[in-house]
Every structure is written in structure tokens, then in C-alpha cells.
C-alpha atoms as a PDB file:
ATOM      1  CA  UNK A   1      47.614  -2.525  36.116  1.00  0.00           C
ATOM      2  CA  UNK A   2      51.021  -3.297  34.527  1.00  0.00           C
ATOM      3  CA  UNK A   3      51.790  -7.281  34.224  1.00  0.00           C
ATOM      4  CA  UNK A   4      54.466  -8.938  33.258  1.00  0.00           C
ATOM      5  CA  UNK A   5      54.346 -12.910  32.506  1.00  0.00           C
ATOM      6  CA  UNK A   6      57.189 -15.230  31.805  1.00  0.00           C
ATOM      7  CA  UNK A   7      59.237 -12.355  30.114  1.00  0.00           C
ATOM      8  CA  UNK A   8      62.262 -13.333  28.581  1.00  0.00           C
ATOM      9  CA  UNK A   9      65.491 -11.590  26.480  1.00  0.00           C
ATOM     10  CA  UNK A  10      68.759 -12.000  25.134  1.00  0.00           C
ATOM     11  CA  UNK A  11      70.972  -9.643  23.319  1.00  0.00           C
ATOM     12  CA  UNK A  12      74.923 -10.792  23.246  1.00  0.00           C
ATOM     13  CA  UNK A  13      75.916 -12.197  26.049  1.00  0.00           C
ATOM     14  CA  UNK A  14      73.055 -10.949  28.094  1.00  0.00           C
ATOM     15  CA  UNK A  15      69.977 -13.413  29.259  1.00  0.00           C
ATOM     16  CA  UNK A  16      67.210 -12.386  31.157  1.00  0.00           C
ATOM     17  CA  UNK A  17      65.819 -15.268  32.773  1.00  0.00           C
ATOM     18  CA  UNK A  18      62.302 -15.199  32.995  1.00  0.00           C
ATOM     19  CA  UNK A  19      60.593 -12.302  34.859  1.00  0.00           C
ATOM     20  CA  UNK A  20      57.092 -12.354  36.346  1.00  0.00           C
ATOM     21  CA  UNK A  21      55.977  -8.987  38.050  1.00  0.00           C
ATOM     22  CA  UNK A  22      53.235  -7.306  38.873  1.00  0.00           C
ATOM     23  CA  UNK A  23      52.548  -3.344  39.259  1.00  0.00           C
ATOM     24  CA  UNK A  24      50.016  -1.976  41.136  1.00  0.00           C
ATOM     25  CA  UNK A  25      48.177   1.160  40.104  1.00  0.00           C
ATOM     26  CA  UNK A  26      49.498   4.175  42.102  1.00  0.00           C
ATOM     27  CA  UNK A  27      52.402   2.501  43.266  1.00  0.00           C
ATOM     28  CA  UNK A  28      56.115   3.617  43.373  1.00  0.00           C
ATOM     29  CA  UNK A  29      57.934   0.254  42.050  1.00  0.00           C
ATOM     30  CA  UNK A  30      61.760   0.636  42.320  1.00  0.00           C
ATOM     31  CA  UNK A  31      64.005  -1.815  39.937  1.00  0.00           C
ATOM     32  CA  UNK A  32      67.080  -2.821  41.796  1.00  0.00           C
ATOM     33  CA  UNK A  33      69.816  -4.753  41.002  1.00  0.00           C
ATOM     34  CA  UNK A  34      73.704  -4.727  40.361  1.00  0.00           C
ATOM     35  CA  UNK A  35      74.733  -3.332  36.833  1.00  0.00           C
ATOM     36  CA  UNK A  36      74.507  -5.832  34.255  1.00  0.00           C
ATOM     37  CA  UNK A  37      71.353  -7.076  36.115  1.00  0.00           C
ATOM     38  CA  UNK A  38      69.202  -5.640  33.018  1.00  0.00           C
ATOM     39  CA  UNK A  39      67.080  -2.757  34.869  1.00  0.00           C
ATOM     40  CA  UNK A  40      67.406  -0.740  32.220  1.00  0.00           C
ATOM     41  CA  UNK A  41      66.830  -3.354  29.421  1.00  0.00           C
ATOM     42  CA  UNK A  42      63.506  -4.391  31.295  1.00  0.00           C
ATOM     43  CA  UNK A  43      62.451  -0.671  31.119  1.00  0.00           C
ATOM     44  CA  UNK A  44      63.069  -0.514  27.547  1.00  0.00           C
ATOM     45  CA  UNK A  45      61.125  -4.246  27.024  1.00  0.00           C
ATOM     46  CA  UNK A  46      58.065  -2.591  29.069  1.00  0.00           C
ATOM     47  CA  UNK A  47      58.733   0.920  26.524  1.00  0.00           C
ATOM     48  CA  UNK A  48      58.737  -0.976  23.311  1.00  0.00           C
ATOM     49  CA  UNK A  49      62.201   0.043  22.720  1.00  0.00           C
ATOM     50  CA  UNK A  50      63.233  -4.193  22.766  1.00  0.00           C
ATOM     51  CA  UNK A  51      61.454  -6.657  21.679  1.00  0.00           C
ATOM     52  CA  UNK A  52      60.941  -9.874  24.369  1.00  0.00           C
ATOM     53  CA  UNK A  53      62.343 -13.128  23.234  1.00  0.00           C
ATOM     54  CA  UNK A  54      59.203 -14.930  25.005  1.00  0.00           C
ATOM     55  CA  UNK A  55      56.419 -13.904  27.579  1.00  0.00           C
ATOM     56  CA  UNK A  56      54.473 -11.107  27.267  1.00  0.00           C
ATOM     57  CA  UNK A  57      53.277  -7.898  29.323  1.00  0.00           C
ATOM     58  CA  UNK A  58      49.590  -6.323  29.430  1.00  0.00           C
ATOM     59  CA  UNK A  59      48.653  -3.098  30.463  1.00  0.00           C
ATOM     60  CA  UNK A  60      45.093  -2.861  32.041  1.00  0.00           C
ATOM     61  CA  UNK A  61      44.061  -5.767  30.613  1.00  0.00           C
ATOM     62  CA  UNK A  62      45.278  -5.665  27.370  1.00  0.00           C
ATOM     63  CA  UNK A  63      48.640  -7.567  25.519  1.00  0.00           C
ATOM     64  CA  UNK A  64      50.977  -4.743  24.093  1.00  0.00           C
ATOM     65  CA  UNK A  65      54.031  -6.494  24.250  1.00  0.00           C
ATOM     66  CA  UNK A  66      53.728  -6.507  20.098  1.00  0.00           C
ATOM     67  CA  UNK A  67      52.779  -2.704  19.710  1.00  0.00           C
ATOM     68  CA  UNK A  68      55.039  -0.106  19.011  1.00  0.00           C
ATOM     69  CA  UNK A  69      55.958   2.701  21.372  1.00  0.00           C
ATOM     70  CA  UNK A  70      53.789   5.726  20.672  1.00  0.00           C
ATOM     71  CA  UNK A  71      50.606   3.252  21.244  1.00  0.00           C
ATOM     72  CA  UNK A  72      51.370   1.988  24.667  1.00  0.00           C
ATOM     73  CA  UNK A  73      50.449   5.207  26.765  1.00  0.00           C
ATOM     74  CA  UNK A  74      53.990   4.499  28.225  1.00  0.00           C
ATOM     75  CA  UNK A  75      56.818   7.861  29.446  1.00  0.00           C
ATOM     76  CA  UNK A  76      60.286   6.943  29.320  1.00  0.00           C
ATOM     77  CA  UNK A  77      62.744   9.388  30.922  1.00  0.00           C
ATOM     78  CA  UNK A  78      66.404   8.390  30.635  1.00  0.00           C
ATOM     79  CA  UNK A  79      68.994   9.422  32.579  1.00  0.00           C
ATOM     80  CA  UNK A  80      70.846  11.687  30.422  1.00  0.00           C
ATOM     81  CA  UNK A  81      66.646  13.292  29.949  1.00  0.00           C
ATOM     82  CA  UNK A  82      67.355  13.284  25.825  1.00  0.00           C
ATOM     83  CA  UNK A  83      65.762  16.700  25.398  1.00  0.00           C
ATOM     84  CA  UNK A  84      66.188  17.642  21.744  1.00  0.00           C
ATOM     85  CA  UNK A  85      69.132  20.562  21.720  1.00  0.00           C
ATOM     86  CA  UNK A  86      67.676  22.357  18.636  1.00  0.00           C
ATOM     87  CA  UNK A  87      64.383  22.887  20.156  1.00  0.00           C
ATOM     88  CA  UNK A  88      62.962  25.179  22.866  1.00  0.00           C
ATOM     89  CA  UNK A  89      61.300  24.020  26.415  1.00  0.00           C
ATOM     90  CA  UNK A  90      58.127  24.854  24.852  1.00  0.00           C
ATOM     91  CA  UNK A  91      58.846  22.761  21.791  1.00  0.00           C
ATOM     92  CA  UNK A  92      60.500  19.779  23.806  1.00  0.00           C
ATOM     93  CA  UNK A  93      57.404  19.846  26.123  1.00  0.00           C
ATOM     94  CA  UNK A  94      54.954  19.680  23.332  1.00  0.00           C
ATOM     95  CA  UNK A  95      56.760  17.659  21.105  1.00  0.00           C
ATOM     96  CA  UNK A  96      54.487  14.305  21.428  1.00  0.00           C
ATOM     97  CA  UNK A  97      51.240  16.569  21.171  1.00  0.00           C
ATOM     98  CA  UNK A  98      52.034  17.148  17.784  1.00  0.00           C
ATOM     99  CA  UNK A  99      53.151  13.982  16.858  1.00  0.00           C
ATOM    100  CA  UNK A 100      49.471  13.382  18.046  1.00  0.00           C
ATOM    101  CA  UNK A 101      47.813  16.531  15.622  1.00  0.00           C
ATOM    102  CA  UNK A 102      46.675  17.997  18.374  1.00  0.00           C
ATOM    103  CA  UNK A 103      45.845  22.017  17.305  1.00  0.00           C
ATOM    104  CA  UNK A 104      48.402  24.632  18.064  1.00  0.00           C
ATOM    105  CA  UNK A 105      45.902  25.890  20.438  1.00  0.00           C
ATOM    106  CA  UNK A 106      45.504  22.540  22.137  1.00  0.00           C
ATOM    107  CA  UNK A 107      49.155  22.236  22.354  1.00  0.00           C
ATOM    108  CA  UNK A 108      49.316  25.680  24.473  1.00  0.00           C
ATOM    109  CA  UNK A 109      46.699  24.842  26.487  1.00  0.00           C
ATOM    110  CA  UNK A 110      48.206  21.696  27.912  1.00  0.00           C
ATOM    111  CA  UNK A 111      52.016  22.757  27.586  1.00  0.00           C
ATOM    112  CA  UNK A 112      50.975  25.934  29.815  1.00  0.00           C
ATOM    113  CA  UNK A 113      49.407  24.069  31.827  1.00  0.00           C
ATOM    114  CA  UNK A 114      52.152  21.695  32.754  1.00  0.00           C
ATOM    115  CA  UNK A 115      54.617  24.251  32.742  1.00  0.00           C
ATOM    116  CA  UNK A 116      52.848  25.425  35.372  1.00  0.00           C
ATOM    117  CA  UNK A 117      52.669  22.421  37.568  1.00  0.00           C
ATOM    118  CA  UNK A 118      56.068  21.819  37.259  1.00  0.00           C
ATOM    119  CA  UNK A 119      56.661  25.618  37.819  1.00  0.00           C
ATOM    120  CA  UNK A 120      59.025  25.965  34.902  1.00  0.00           C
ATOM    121  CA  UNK A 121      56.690  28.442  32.849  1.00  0.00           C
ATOM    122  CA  UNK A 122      60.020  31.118  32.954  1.00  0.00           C
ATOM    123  CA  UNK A 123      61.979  28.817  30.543  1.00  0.00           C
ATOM    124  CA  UNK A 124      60.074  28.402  27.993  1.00  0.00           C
ATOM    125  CA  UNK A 125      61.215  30.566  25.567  1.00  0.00           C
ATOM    126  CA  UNK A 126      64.921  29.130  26.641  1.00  0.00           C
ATOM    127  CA  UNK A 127      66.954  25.932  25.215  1.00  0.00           C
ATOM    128  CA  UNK A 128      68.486  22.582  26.965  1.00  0.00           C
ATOM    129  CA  UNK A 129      72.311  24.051  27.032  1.00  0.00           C
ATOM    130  CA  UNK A 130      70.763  26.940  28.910  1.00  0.00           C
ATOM    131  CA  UNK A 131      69.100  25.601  31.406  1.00  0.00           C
ATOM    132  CA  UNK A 132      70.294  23.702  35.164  1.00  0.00           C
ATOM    133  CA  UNK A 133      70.539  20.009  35.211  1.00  0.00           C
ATOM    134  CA  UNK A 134      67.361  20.248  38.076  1.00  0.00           C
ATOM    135  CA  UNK A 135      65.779  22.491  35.296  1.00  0.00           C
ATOM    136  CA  UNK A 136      66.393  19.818  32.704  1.00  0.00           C
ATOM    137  CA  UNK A 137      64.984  17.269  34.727  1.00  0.00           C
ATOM    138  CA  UNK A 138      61.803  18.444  35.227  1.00  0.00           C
ATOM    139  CA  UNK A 139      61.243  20.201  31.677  1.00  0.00           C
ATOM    140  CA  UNK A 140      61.985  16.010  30.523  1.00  0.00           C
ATOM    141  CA  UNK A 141      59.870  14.888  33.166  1.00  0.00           C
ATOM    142  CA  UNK A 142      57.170  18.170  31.658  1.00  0.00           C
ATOM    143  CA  UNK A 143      57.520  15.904  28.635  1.00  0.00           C
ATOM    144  CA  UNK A 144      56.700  12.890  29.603  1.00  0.00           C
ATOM    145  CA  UNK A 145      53.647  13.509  31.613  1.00  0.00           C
ATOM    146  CA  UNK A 146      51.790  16.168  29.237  1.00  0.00           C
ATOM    147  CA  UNK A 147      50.663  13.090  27.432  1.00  0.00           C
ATOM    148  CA  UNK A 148      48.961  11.397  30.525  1.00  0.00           C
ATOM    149  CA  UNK A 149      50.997   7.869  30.384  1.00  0.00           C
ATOM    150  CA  UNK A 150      49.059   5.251  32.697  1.00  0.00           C
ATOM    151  CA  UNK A 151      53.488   4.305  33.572  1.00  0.00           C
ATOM    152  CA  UNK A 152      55.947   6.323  33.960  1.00  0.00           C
ATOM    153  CA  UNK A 153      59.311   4.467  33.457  1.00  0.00           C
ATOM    154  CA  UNK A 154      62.362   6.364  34.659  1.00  0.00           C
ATOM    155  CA  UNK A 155      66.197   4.995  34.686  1.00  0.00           C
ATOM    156  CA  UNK A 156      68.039   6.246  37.479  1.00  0.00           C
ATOM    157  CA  UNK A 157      66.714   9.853  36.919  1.00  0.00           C
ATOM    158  CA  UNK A 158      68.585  11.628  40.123  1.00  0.00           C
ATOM    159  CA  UNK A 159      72.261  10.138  39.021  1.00  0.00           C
ATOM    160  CA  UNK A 160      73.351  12.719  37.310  1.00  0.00           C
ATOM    161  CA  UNK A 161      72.318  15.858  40.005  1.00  0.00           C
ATOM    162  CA  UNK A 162      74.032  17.366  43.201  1.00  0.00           C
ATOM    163  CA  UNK A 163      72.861  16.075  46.751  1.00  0.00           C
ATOM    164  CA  UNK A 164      70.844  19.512  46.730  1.00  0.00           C
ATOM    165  CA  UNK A 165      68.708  18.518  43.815  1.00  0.00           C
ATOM    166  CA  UNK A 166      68.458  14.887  44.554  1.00  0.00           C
ATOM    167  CA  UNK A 167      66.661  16.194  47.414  1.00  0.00           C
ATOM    168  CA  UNK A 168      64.705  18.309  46.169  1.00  0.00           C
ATOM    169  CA  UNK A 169      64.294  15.720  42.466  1.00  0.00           C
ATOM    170  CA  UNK A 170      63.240  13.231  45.829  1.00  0.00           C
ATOM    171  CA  UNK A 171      60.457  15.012  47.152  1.00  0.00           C
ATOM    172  CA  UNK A 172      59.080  16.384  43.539  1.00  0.00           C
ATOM    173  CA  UNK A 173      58.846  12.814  42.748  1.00  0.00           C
ATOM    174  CA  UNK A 174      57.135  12.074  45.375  1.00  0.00           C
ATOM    175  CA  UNK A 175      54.517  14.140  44.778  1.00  0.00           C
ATOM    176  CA  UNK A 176      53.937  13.329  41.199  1.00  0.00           C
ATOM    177  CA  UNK A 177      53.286   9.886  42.564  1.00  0.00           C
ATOM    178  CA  UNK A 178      51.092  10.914  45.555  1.00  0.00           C
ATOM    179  CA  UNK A 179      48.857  12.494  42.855  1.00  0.00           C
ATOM    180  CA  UNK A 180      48.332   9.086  41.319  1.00  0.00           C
ATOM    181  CA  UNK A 181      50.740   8.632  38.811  1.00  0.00           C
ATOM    182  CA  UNK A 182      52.310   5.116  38.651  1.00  0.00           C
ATOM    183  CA  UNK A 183      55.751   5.298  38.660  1.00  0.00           C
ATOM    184  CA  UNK A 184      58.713   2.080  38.032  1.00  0.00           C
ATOM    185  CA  UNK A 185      62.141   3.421  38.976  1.00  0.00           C
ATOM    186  CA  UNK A 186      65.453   2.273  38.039  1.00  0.00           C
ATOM    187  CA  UNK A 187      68.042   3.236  40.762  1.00  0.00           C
ATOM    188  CA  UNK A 188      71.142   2.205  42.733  1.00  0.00           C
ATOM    189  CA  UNK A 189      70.683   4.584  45.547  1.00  0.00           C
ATOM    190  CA  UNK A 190      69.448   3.590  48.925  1.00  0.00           C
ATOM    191  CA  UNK A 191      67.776   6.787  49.849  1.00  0.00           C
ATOM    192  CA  UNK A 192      66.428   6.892  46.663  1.00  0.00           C
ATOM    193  CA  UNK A 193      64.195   3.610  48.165  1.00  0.00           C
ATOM    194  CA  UNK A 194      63.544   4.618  50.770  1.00  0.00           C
ATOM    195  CA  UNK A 195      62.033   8.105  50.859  1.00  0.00           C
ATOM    196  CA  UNK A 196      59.954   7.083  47.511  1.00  0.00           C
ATOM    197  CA  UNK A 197      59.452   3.152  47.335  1.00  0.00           C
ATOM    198  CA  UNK A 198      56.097   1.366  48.126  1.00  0.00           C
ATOM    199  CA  UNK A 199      57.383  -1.730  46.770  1.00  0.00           C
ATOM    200  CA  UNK A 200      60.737  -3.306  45.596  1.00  0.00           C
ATOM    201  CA  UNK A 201      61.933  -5.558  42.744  1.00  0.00           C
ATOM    202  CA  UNK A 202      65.381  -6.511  42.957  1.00  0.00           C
ATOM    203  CA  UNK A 203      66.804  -8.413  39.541  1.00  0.00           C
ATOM    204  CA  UNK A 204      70.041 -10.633  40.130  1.00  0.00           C
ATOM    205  CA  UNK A 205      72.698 -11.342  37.249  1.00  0.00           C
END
């Protein structure tokens, strides 16, 4: 599904030697590594958010290592979830269907419906400062998925929650996966690997 060939970046000081991987569709690929490995820089290569010094990366078949972010069916949550302040659930959650046109109606339709999967329809009238940092998660996770991405890219997603929501962040993740969405997954955490891993990538500095 996702491959990555010969990949290769510097910024600074930083090198990232060249980096051959393959992603399976369906699978639960965790990114390991010390800090200063560049987990979070490969993310952001795979996103569009960097641009690769040499190598390339295809999705399904086709090169998109040289198009821009909104065209490589890609979701990107970061760990701090960047949900826009100024802006209700609602309008965070269906933020990229209007960057896309879709109709108000449209727009309703699918941000209901995810609202609903994710069970947060009772906040969506509400804003980010109001909400739990569980809540924010999965309103930014909401986001990312009401646009279908083939890859979801998250970096270290669970760092910033109590053991209690880990837990619970743990098995909602799981799920997500187990309905088919491919998932890569920056983390440091051990039980992070092992309750959600089907396969392992571990980058050394």
C-alpha cells in the first residue's frame, strides 16, 4: 500500500540515512526510535509537510512524494491534536470538507455521522478550551478520518493523557484499525506496542 524507497533528508544537523519500508494495508505500523531518531520528521516526509532530499514514496501504486498535502489522501494527527481554538467541534470536524466544496448539507451528513462513531455528538456545539484532553483527542482524530485517508499518520498521540485515557485512547485505537484503517504510529511507549502493533520499525540515530 504505502512504500517507501531509498528516502533520504537533511535539515541542520539532522541526516536521515536512507529509509526503505514497506506498509501493509490494514496494518498497525509503529515508528520507534530514540528522540532525535527522526520519527516525527519521517511522518511529516510521508504528509508532505518536508520535502525528501532523494528517494521517493508511492501510495497504491502511484509516486506522490512531489504532491502537496491536501492531494495525498493522507491524516496527520499531532500530538498537541492542533484543533483550531476559534472554531467549534462541528467546525474543526468539518473543516477539510469544505476546503473540498462539499455542500453544507454534505458536510452534516458526514460530520454527524462521525460524531457519532466516535460518540462525541454532545460537543458539538462546544470549543477546544472546553473540552477534556480524551475529548480533544478523538474530536482531532473525528477530523482526520471524516475525509477517508487510505494512512493515518499519528505522532505519539497518547503522550499527553492520564494512564486512564491511554487506556481507554489504547483500545479506541484499536478498533479504528480493526475496522480497516491503516494506521503508522509514532510512540516511545512499550505498551503502546504492544496492545496495538502488528509490525515494528525501529529508526536508529
Amino acid at each position: 500500500m504505502l512504500e517507501i524507497k531509498d528516502l533520504t533528508y537533511t535539515v541542520g544537523s539532522f541526516t536521515l540515512p536512507p529509509l526503505s519500508l514497506t506498509i501493509e494495508e490494514g496494518s498497525y505500523t509503529m515508528l520507534l526510535g530514540p528522540s532525535g531518531s527522526g520519527k516525527s520528521v519521517l511522518l511529516e516526509l510521508i504528509a508532505g509537510l518536508r520535502k525528501p532530499g532523494g528517494g521517493s514514496i508511492w501510495l497504491d501504486g502511484k509516486k506522490i512524494d512531489a504532491l502537496p498535502p491536501a492531494e495525498r489522501s493522507l491524516g496527520l494527527l499531532f500530538q498537541d491534536y492542533a484543533l483550531f481554538p476559534h472554531l467549534s467541534v462541528y467546525q474543526n470536524i468539518g473543516y477539510a470538507l469544505r476546503l473540498r466544496h462539499l455542500s453544507k448539507e454534505g458536510i452534516r451528513e458526514q460530520v454527524k455521522k462521525v460524531a457519532c462513531a466516535f460518540e462525541i455528538e454532545s460537543l458539538l456545539h462546544r470549543f477546544p478550551d472546553g473540552l477534556s484532553g480524551g475529548e480533544r483527542q478523538r474530536v482531532a482524530l473525528a477530523r482526520c478520518l471524516v475525509v477517508r485517508p487510505r494512512l493515518l499518520l499519528l505522532d505519539e498521540p497518547l503522550s499527553a493523557l492520564d494512564a486512564s485515557l491511554r487506556s481507554a485512547s489504547r483500545t479506541f485505537l484499536k478498533k479504528i484499525n480493526q475496522s480497516g484503517q491503516t494506521i503508522i504510529h509514532v510512540t516511545h511507549d512499550v505498551q503502546e506496542r504492544e496492545e496495538l502493533a502488528t509490525f515494528c520499525w525501529e529508526l536508529q540515530t
